[in-house]
N, C-alpha and C. Protein backbone atom coordinates (compact mmCIF):
# COMPACT_ATOMS: atom_id res chain seq x y z
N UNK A 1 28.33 25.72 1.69
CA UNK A 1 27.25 24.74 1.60
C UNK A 1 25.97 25.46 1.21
N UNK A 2 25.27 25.09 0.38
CA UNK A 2 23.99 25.63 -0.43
C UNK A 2 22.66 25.18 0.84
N UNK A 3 22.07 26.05 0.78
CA UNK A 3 20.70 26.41 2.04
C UNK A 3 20.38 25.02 1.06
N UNK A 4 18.85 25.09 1.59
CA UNK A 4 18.14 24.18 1.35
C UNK A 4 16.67 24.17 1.61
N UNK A 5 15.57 24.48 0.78
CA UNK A 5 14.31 25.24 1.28
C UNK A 5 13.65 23.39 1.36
N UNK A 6 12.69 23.64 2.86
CA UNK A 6 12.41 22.26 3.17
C UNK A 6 10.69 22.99 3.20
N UNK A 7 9.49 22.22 2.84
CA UNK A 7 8.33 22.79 2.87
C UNK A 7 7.68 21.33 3.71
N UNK A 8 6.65 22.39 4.36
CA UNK A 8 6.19 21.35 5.05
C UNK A 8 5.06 20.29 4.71
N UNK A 9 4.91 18.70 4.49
CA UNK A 9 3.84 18.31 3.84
C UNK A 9 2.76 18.56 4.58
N UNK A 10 1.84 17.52 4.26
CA UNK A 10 0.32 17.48 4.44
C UNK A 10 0.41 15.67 5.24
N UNK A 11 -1.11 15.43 5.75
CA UNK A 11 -0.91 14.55 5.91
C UNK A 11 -1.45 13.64 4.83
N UNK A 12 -1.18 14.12 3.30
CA UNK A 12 -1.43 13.03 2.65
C UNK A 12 -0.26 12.84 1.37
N UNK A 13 0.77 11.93 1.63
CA UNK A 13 1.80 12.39 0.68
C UNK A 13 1.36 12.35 -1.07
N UNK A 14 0.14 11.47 -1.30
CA UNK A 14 -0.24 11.50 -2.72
C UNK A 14 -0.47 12.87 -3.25
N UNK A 15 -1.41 14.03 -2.04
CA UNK A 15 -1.72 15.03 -2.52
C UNK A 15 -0.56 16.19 -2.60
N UNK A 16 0.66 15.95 -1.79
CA UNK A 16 1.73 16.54 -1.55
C UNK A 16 2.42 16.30 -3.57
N UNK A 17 2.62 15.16 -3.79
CA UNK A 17 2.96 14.66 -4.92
C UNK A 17 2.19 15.29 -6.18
N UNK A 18 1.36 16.19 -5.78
CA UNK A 18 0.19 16.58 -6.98
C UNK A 18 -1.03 16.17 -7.50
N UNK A 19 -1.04 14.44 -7.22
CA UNK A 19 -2.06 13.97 -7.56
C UNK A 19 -3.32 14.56 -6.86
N UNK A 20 -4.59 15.08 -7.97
CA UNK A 20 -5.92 15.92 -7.47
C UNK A 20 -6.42 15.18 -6.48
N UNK A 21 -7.26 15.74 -5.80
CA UNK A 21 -7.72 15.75 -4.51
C UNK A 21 -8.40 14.26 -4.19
N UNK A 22 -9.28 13.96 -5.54
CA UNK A 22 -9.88 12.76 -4.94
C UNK A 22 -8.99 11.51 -5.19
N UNK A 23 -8.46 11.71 -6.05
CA UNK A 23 -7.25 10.52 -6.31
C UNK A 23 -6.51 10.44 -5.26
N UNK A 24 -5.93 11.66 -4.70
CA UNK A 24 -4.66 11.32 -3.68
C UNK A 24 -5.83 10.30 -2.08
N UNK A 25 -7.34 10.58 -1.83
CA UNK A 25 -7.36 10.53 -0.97
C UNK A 25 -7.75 8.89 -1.78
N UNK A 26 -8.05 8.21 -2.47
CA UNK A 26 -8.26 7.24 -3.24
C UNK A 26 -6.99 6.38 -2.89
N UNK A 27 -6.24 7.10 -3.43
CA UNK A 27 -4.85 6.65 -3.08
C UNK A 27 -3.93 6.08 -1.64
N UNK A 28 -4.39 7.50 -0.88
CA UNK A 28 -4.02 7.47 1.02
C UNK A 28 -4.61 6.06 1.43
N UNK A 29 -6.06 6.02 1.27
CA UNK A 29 -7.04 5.12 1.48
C UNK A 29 -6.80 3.47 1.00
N UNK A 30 -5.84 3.18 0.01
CA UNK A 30 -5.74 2.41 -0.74
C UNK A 30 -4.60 1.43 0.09
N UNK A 31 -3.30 2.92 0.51
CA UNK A 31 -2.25 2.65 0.94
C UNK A 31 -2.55 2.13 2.40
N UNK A 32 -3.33 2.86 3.14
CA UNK A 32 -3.64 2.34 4.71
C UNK A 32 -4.27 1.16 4.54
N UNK A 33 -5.02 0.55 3.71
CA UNK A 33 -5.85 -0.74 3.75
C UNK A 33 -4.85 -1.98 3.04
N UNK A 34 -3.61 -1.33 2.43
CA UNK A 34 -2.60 -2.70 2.22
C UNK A 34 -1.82 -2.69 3.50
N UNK A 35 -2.13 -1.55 3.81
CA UNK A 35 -0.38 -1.88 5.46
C UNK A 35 -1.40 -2.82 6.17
N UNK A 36 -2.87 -2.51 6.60
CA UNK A 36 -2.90 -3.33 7.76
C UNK A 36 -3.28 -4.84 7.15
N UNK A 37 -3.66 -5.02 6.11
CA UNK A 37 -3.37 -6.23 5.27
C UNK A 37 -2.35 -7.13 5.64
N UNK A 38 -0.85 -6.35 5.33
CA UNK A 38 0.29 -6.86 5.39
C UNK A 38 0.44 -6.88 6.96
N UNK A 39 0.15 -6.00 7.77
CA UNK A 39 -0.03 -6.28 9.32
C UNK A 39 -0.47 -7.68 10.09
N UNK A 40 -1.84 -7.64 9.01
CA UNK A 40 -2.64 -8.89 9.45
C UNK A 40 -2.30 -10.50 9.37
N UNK A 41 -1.57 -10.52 7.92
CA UNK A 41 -0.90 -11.39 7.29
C UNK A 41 0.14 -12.00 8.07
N UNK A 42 0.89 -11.08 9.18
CA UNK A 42 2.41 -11.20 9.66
C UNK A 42 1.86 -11.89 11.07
N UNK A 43 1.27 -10.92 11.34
CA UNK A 43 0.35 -11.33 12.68
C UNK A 43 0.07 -12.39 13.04
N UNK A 44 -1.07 -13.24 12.07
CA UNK A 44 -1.98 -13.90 12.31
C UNK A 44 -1.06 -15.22 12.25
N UNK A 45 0.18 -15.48 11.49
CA UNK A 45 0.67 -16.44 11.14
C UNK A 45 -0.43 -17.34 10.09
N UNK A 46 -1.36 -16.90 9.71
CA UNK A 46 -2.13 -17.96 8.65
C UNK A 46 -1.19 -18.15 6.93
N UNK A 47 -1.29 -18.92 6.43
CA UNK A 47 -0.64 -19.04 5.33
C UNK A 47 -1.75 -17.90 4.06
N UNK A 48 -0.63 -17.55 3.64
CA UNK A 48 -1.36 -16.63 2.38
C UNK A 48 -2.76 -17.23 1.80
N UNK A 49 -2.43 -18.69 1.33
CA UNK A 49 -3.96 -19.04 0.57
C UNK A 49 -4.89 -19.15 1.63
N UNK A 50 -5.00 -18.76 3.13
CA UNK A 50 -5.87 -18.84 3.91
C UNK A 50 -5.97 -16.99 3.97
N UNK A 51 -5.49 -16.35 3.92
CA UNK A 51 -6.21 -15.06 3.88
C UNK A 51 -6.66 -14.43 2.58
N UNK A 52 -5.99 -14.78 1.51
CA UNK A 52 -6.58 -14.70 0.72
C UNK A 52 -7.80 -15.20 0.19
N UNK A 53 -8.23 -16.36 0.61
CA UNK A 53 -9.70 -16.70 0.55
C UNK A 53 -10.85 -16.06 1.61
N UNK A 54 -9.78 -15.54 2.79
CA UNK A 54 -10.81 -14.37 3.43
C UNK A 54 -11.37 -13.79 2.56
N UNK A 55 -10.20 -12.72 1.77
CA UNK A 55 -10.26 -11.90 1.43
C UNK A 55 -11.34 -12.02 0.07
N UNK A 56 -11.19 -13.31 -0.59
CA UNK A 56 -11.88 -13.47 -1.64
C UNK A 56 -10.84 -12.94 -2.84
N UNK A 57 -9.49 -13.32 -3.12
CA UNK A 57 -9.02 -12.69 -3.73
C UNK A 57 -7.70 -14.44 -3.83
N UNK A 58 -7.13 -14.39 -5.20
CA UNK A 58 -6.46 -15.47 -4.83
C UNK A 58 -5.15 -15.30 -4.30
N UNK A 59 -4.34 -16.27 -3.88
CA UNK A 59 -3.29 -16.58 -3.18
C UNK A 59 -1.95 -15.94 -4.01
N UNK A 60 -1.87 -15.18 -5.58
CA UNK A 60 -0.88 -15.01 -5.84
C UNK A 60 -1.17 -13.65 -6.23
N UNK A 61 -2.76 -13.20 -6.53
CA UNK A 61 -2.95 -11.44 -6.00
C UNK A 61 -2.49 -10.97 -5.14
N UNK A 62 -2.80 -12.15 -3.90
CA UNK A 62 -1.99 -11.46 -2.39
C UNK A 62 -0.66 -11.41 -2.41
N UNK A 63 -0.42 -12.25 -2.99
CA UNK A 63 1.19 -12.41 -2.72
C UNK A 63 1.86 -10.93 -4.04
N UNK A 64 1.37 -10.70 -4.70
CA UNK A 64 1.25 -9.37 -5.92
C UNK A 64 1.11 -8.14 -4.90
N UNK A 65 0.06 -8.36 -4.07
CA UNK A 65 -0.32 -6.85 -3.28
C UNK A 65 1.01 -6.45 -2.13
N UNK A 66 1.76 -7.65 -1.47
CA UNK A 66 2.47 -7.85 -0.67
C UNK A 66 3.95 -7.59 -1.12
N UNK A 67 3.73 -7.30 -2.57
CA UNK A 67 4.96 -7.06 -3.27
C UNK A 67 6.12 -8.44 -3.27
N UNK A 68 5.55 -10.05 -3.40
CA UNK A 68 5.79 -11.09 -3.91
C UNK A 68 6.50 -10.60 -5.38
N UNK A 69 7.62 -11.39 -5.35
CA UNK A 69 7.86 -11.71 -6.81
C UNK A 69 7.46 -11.04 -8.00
N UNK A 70 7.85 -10.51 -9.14
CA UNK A 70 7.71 -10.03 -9.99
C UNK A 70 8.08 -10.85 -11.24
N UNK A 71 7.25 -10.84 -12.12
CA UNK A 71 7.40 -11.33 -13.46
C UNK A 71 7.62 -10.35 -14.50
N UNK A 72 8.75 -10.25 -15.14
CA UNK A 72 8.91 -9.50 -16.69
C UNK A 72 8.18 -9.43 -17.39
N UNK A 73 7.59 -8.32 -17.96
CA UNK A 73 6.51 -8.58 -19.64
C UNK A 73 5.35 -8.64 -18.76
């Protein structure tokens, strides 16, 4: 059975991935503010077009950010 060299990350996997410094934290930052999004969403029981008008953003962005449905092209 072949070893296997395991390195240890960081706590930011964008910057682990290579992406430069301010991007990955652009990135980290991006990723923690959709989880608790999707947290909030599950939580609250409100229907999407009601947090999305929190948010100021419409009802099928959210449902886009939430990883809803995909369209081809």
């Amino acid at each position: 059975m072949k070893s296997m060299k395991i390195t240890k990350g960081t706590d930011n996997v964008f910057r682990d991935l290579g992406f430069p410094e301010p991007e990955a934290r652009n990135l980290a930052l991006r990723s923690d503010l959709l989880i608790e999004i999707e947290k909030f969403v599950k939580r609250s029981g409100l229907p999407q077009t009601t947090v999305a008008k929190q948010l100021g953003i419409t009802q099928s962005r959210l449902s886009q950010l939430l990883g809803g449905p995909r369209r081809a092209g």
